[in-house]
Protein backbone atom coordinates (compact mmCIF):
# COMPACT_ATOMS: atom_id res chain seq x y z
CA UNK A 1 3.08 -28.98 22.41
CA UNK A 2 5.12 -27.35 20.05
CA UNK A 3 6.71 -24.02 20.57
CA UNK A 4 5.50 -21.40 18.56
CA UNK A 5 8.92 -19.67 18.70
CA UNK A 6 10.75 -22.59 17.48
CA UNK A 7 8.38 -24.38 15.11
CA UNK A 8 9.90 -24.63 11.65
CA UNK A 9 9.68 -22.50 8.97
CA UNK A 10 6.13 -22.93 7.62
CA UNK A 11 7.64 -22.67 3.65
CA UNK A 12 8.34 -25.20 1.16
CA UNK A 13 9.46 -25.11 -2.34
CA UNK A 14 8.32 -21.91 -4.23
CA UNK A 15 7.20 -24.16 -6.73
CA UNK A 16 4.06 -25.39 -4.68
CA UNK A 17 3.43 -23.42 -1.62
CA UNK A 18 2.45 -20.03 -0.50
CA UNK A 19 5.06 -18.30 2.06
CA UNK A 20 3.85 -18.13 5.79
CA UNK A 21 5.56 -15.29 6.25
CA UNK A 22 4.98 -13.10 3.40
CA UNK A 23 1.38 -13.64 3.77
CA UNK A 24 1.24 -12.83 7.88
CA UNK A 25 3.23 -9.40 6.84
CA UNK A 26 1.20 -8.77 4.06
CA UNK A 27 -2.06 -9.36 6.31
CA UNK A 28 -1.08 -7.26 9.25
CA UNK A 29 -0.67 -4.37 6.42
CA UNK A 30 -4.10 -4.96 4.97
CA UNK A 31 -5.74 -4.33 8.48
CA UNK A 32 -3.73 -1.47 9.46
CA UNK A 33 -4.83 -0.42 5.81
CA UNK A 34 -8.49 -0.64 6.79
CA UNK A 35 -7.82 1.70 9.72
CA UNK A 36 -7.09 4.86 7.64
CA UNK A 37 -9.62 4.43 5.24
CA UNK A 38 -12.27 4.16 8.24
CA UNK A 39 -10.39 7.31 9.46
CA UNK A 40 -11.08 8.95 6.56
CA UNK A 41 -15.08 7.92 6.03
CA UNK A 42 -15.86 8.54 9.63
CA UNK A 43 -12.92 10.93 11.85
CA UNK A 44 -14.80 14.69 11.93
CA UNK A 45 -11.46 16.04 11.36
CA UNK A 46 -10.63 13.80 8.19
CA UNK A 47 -10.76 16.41 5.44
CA UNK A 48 -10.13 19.39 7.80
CA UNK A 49 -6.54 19.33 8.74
CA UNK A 50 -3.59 17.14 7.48
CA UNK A 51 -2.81 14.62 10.41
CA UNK A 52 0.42 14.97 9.64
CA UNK A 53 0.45 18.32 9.72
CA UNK A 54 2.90 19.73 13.33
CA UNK A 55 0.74 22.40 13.90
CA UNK A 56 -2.58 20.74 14.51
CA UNK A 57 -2.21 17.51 14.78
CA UNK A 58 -1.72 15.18 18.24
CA UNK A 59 0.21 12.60 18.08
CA UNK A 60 -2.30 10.30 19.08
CA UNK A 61 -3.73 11.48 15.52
CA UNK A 62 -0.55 12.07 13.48
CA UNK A 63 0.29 7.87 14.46
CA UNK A 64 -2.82 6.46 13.43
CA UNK A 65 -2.20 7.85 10.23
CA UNK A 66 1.97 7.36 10.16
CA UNK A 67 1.44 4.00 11.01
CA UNK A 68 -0.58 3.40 7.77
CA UNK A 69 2.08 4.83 5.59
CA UNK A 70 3.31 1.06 5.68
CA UNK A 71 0.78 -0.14 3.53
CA UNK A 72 1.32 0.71 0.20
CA UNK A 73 5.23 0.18 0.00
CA UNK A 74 5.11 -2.90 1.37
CA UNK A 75 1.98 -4.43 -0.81
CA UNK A 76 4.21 -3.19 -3.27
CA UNK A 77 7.49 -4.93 -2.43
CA UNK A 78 5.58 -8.28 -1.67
CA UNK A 79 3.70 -8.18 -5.18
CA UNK A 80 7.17 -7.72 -6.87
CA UNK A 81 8.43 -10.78 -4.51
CA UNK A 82 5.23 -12.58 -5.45
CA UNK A 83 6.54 -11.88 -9.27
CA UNK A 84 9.62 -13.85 -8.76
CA UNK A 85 8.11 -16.67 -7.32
CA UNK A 86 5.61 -16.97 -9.84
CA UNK A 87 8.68 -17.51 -12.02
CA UNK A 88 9.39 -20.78 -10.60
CA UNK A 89 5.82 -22.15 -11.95
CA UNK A 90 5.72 -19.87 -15.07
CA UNK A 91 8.15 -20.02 -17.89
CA UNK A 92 8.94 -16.43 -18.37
CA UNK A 93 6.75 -15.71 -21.17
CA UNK A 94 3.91 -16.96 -19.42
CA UNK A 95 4.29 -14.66 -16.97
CA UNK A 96 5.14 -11.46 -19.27
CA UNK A 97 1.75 -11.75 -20.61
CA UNK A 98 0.16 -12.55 -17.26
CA UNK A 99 1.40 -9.55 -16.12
CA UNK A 100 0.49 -7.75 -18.51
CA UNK A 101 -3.10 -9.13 -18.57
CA UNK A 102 -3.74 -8.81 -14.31
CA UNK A 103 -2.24 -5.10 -14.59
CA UNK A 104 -4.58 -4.34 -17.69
CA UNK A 105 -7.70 -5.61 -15.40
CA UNK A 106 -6.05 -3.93 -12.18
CA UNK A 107 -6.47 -0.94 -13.65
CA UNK A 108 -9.84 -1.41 -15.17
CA UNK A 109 -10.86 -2.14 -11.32
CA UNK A 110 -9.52 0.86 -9.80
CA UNK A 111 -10.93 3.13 -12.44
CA UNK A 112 -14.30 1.64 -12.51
CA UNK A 113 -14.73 -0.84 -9.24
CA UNK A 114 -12.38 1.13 -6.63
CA UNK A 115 -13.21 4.73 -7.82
CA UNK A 116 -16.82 4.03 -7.41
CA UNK A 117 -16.09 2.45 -4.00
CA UNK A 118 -14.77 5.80 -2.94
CA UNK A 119 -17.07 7.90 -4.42
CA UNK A 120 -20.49 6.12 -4.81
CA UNK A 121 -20.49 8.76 -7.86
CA UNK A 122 -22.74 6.93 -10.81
CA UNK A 123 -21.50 9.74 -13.20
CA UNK A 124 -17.83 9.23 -12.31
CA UNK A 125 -16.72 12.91 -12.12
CA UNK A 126 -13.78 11.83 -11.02
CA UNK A 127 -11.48 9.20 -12.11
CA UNK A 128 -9.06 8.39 -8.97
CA UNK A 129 -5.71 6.17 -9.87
CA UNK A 130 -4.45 4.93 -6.19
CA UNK A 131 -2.37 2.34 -5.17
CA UNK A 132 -3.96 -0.45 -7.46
CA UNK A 133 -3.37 1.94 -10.81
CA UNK A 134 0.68 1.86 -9.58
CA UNK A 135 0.36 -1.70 -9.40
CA UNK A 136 -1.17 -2.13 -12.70
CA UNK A 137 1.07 -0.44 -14.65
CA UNK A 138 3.94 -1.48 -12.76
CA UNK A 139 3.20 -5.20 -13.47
CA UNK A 140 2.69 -4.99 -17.39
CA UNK A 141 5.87 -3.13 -17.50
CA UNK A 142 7.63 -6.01 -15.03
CA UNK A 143 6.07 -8.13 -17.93
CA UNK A 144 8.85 -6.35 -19.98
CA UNK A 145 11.62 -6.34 -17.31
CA UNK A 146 11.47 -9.47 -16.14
CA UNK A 147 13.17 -10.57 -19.78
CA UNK A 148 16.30 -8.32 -18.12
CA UNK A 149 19.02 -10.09 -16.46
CA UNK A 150 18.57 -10.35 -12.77
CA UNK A 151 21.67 -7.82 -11.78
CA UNK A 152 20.28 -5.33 -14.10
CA UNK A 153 16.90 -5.87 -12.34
CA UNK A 154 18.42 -5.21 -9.39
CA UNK A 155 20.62 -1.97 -10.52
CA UNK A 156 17.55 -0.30 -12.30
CA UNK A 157 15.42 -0.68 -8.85
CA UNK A 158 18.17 0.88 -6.72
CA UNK A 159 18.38 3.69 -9.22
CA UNK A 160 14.26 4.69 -9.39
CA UNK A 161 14.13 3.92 -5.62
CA UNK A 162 17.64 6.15 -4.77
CA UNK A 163 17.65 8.43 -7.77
CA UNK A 164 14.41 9.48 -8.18
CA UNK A 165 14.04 12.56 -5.46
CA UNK A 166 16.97 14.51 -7.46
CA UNK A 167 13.73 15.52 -9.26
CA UNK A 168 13.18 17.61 -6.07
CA UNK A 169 15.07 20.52 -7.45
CA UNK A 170 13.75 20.85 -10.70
CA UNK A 171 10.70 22.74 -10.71
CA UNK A 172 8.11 20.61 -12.48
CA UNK A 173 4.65 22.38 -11.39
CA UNK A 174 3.87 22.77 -15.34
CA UNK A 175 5.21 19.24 -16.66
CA UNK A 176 1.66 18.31 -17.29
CA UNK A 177 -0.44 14.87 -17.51
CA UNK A 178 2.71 12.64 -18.16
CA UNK A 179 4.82 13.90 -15.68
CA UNK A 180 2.35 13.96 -13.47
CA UNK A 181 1.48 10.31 -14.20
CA UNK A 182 5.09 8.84 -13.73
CA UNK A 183 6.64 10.90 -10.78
CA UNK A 184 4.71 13.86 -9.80
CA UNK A 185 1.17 12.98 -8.70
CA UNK A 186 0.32 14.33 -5.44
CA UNK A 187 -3.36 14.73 -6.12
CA UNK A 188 -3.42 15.76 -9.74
CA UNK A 189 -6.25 16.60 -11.73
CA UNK A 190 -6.52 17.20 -15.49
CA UNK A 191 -10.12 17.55 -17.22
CA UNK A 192 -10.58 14.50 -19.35
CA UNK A 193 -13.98 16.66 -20.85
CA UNK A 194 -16.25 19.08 -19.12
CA UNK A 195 -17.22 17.62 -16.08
CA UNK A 196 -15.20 14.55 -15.80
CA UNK A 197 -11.20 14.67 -14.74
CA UNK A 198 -8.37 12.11 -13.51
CA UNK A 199 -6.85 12.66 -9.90
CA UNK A 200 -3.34 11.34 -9.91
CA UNK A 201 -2.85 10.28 -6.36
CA UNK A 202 0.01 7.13 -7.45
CA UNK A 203 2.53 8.39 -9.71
CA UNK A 204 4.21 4.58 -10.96
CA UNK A 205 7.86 5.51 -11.53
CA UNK A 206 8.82 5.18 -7.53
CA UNK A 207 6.82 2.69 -7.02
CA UNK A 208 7.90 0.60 -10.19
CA UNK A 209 11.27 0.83 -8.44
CA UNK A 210 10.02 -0.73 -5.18
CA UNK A 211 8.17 -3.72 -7.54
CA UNK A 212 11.50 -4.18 -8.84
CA UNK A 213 13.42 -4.96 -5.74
CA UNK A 214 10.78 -6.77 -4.37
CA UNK A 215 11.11 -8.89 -7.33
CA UNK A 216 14.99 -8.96 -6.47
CA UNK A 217 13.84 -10.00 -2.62
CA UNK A 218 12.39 -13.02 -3.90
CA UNK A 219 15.81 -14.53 -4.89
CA UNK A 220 16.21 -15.14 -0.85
CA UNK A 221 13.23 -17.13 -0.73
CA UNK A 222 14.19 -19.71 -3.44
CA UNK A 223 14.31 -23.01 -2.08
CA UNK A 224 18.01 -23.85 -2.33
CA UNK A 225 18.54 -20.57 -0.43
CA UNK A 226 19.27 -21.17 3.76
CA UNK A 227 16.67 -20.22 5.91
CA UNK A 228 19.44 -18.54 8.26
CA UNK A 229 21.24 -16.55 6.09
CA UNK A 230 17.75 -15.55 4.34
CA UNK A 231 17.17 -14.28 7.89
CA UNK A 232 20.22 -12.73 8.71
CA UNK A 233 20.44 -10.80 5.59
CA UNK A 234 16.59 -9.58 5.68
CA UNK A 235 17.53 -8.28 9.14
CA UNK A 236 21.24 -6.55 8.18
CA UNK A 237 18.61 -5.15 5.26
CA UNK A 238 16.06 -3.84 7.20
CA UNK A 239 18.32 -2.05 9.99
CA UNK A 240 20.74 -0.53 7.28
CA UNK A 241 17.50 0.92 5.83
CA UNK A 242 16.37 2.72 9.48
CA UNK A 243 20.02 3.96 9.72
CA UNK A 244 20.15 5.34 6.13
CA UNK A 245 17.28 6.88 6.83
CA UNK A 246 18.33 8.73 10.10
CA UNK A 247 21.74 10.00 8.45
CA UNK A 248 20.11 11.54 5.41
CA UNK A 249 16.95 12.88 7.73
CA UNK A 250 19.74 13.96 9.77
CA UNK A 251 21.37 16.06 6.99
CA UNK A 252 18.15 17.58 5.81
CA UNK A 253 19.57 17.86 2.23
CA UNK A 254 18.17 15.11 -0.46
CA UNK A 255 15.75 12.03 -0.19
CA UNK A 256 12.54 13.95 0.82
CA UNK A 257 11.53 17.27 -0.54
CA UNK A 258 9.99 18.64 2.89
CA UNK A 259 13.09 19.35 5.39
CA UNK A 260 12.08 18.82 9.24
CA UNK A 261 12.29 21.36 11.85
CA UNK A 262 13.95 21.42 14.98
CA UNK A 263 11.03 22.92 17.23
CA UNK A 264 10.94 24.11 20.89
CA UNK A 265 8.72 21.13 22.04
CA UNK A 266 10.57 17.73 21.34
CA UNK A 267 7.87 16.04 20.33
CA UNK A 268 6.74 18.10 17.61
CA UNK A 269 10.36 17.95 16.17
CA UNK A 270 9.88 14.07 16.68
CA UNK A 271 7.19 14.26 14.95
CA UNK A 272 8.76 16.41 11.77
CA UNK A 273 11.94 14.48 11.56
CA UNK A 274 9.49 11.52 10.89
CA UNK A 275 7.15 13.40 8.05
CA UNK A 276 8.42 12.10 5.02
CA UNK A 277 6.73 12.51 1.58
CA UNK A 278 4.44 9.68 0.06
CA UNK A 279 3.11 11.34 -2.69
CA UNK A 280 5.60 10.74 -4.69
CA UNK A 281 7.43 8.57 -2.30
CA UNK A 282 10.21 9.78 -1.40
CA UNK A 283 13.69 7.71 -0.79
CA UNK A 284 13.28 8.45 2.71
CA UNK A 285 9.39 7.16 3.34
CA UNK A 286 10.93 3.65 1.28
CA UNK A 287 13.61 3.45 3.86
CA UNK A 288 11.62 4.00 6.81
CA UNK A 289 8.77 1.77 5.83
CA UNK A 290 10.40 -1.20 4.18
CA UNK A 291 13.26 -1.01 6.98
CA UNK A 292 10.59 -2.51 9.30
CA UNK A 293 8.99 -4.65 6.72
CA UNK A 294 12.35 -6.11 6.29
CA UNK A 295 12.88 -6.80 9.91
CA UNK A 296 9.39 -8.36 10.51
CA UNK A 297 9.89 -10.49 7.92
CA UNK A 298 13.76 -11.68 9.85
CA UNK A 299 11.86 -12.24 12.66
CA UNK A 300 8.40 -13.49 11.78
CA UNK A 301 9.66 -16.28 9.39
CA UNK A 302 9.35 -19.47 12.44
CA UNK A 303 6.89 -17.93 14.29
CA UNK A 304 3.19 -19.68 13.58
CA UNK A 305 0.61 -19.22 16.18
CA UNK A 306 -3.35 -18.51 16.39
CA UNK A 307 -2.62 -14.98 15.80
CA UNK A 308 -0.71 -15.06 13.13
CA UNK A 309 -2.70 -17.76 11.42
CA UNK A 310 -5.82 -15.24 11.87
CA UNK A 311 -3.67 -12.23 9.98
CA UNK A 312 -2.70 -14.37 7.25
CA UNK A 313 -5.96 -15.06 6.11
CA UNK A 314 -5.89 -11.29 5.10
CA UNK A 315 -2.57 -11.84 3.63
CA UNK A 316 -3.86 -14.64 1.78
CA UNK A 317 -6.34 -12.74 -0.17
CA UNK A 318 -5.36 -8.90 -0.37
CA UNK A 319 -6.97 -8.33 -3.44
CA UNK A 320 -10.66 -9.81 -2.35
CA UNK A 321 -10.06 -7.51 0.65
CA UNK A 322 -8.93 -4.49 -0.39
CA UNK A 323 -12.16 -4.34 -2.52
CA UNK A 324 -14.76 -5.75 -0.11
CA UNK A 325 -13.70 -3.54 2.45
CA UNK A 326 -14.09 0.09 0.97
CA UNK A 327 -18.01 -1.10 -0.23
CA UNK A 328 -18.16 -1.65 3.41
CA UNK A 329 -16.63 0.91 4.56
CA UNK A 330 -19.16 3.18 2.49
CA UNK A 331 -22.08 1.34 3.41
CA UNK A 332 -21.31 1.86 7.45
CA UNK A 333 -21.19 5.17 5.92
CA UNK A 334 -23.93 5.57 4.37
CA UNK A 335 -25.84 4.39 7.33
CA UNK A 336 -24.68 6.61 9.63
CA UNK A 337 -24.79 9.86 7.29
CA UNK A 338 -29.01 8.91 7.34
CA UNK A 339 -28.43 8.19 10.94
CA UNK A 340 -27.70 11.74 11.49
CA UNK A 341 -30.62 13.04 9.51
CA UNK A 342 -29.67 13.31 5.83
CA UNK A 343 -31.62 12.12 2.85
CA UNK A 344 -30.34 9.01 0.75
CA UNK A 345 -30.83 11.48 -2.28
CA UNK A 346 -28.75 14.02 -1.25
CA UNK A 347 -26.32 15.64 -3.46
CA UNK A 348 -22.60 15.11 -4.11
CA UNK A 349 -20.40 16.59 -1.90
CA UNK A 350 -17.22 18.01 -2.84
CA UNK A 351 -13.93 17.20 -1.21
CA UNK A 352 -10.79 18.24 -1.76
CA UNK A 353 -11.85 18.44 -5.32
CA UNK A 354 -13.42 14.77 -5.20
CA UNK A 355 -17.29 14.71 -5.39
CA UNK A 356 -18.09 12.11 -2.73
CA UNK A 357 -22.05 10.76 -1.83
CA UNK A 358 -22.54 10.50 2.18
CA UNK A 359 -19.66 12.02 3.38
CA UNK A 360 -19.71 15.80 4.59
CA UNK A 361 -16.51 17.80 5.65
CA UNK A 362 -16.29 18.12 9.59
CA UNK A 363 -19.20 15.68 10.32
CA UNK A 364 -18.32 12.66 11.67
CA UNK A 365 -17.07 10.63 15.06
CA UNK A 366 -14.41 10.69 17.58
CA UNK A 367 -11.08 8.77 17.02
CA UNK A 368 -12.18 6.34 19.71
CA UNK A 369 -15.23 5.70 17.62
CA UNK A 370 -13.45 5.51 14.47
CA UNK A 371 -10.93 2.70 16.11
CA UNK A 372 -14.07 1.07 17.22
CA UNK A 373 -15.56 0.87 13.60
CA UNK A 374 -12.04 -0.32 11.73
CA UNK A 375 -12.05 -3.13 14.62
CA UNK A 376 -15.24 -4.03 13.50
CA UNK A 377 -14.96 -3.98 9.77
CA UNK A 378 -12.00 -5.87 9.70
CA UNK A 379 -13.71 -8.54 12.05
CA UNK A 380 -16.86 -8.38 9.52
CA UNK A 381 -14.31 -9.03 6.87
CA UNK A 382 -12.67 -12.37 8.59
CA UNK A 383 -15.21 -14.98 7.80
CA UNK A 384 -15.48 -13.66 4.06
CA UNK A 385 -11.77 -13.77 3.80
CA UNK A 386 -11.48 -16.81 5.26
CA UNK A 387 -14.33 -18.63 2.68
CA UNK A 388 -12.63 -16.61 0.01
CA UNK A 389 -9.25 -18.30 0.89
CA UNK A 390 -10.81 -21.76 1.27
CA UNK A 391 -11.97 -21.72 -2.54
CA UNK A 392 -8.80 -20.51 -3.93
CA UNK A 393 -7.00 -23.38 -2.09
CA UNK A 394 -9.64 -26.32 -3.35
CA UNK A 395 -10.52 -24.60 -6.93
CA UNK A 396 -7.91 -24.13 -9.30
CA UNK A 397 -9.82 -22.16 -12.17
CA UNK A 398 -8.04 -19.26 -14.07
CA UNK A 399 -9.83 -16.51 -13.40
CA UNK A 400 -8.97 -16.60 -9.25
CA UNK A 401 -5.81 -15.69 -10.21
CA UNK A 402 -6.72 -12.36 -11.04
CA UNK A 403 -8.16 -12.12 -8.00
């Protein structure tokens, strides 16, 4: 039998074959994903206190919600790496405009298919722009940048991704819709008319920086590039990352706009030291997520078992998943919020701003019960995944690869 642990590399040329482990990391994100949006439909405490927040959190709490901070930066990363290897199959103005064209429907689907997800609002008071919007508007301006020479790829990246939190000491609360838009976002909102406003949750300057170096990451994984020095590099990467982090968390000065504090109880200054801003995302949240990321991916890339077979079905089709899985997510909800004696006809609710159908601020479960449910969902979502996956592999028509 062959050993898991030394089983080659399951990757061949860029040119014909998905990448084991880019789709096993990019799985294992999707499910952790899945567990902070079921927090959020279903924890009592959801839209009552900031997990994150010292003062009233637990840590049992403030980790199921830290640990999903990986998410986003990573999906990120891995759709700019996905970028580069497209390149190999794509001359590179077949790509600019299919960039252009899958970020033009990305962000028709958050607006309309995501938003609604969320919400189950049929008037659409509100207009949310999350992680897809970033990604949207991040690929039809990579349709642009990709036309750059590599190095300058590279050098713009590193200056969004390191440059960008200098913006912390300019005050900017009356910049407006664009700024807002590009760097500032943090749960935005401007009227669109009476009634009806965006919420600005992504701002897509940071994150365009992280598409960009994950476009740069994909150089490693060219096939004329060694396997071990591909390795060796991803993990000097990823642990240069953690300690960059730690030295400039240590100096409290620049990279996140929220310094820690040093408190009596150790684990609550633990626990500061590690709150770093996502909304923008700060220098500091890139380093301590993508360090990780970084490292998985050094030591993930021979490993191929049942397990990680399972998780890279996920990984294999994020997009099907990320969109299935809030509609289910609201359904479960939905069925409970009768469950507990509401009408289907209820009205809206308003949350943090955000009318919402079926959910009600401080009703709701346990943590235990709200680990129970993501477990669940994301075992609902295997089989669909899985069929998804299938069709992509034996079909070859256009349209899947929006999707």
């Amino acid at each position: 039998m062959k050993d898991s642990m030394t089983a080659k590399p399951v990757m061949d040329s860029p040119q014909t074959k998905r990448i084991y482990s880019l789709d096993v990391l990019r799985g294992l994100v999707m499910i952790i994903m899945a567990l902070d949006h079921t927090r959020d439909f279903f924890h009592f405490d959801a839209f009552l206190h900031d997990p994150l927040d010292v003062a009233t959190t637990t840590p049992f709490l403030y980790f199921t919600r830290f640990i999903t901070h990986y998410c986003a930066p990573i999906f990120i990363l891995l759709a700019g790496t996905s970028i580069y290897l497209q390149s190999f199959r794509k001359t590179t103005a077949e790509l600019s405009v299919f960039l252009f064209k899958r970020g033009l429907w990305l962000i028709f689907v958050e607006v309309v298919i995501i938003t609604f997800a969320w919400t189950f609002d049929f008037s659409y008071h509100s207009l949310i722009l999350q992680v897809i919007w970033a990604i949207g508007i991040c690929m039809m301006l990579m349709g642009l940048i990709i036309r750059l020479p590599f190095n300058a790829i590279l050098i713009g990246g590193l200056i969004l991704v390191l440059g960008h939190n200098v913006f912390d000491f300019v005050d900017s609360t009356h910049q407006g819709l664009l700024w807002d838009l590009m760097r500032n976002g943090s749960f935005a909102f401007h009227q669109i008319i009476p009634g009806h406003q965006i919420v600005i949750i992504y701002p897509f300057v940071p994150w365009l920086g992280v598409m960009m170096l994950g476009y740069c990451l994909g150089k490693l994984y060219a096939k004329d590039y060694s396997a071990a020095l591909r390795q060796k590099q991803l993990l000097r990467g990823g642990i240069g990352l953690l300690i960059l982090f730690v030295m400039l968390r240590f100096l409290n000065f620049y990279g996140d706009p929220v310094p820690w504090i040093s408190y009596d109880n150790l684990t609550q200054t633990i626990l500061s030291f590690l709150n770093v801003d996502k909304y923008p995302p700060s220098l500091l949240f890139v380093c301590v997520t993508l360090g990780p990321a970084l490292i998985f991916l050094s030591l993930f890339e021979t490993i191929n078992n049942k397990l990680t077979q399972a998780i890279s079905v996920y990984g294999r089709v994020p997009f099907f998943y990320y969109v299935l899985h809030f509609y289910i997510i609201h359904l479960v909800c939905m069925v409970l919020f009768l469950n507990r004696g509401h009408e289907l006809n209820e009205p809206l609710n308003i949350v943090f701003g955000i009318p919402f159908r079926y959910i009600v601020v401080g009703e709701g479960y346990s943590l235990g019960v709200v680990y129970l449910l993501w477990i669940l969902i994301v075992l609902v979502l295997y089989p669909l995944c899985k069929w998804f996956s299938d069709m992509k592999m034996q079909r070859k028509h256009w349209w899947l690869s929006y999707l």
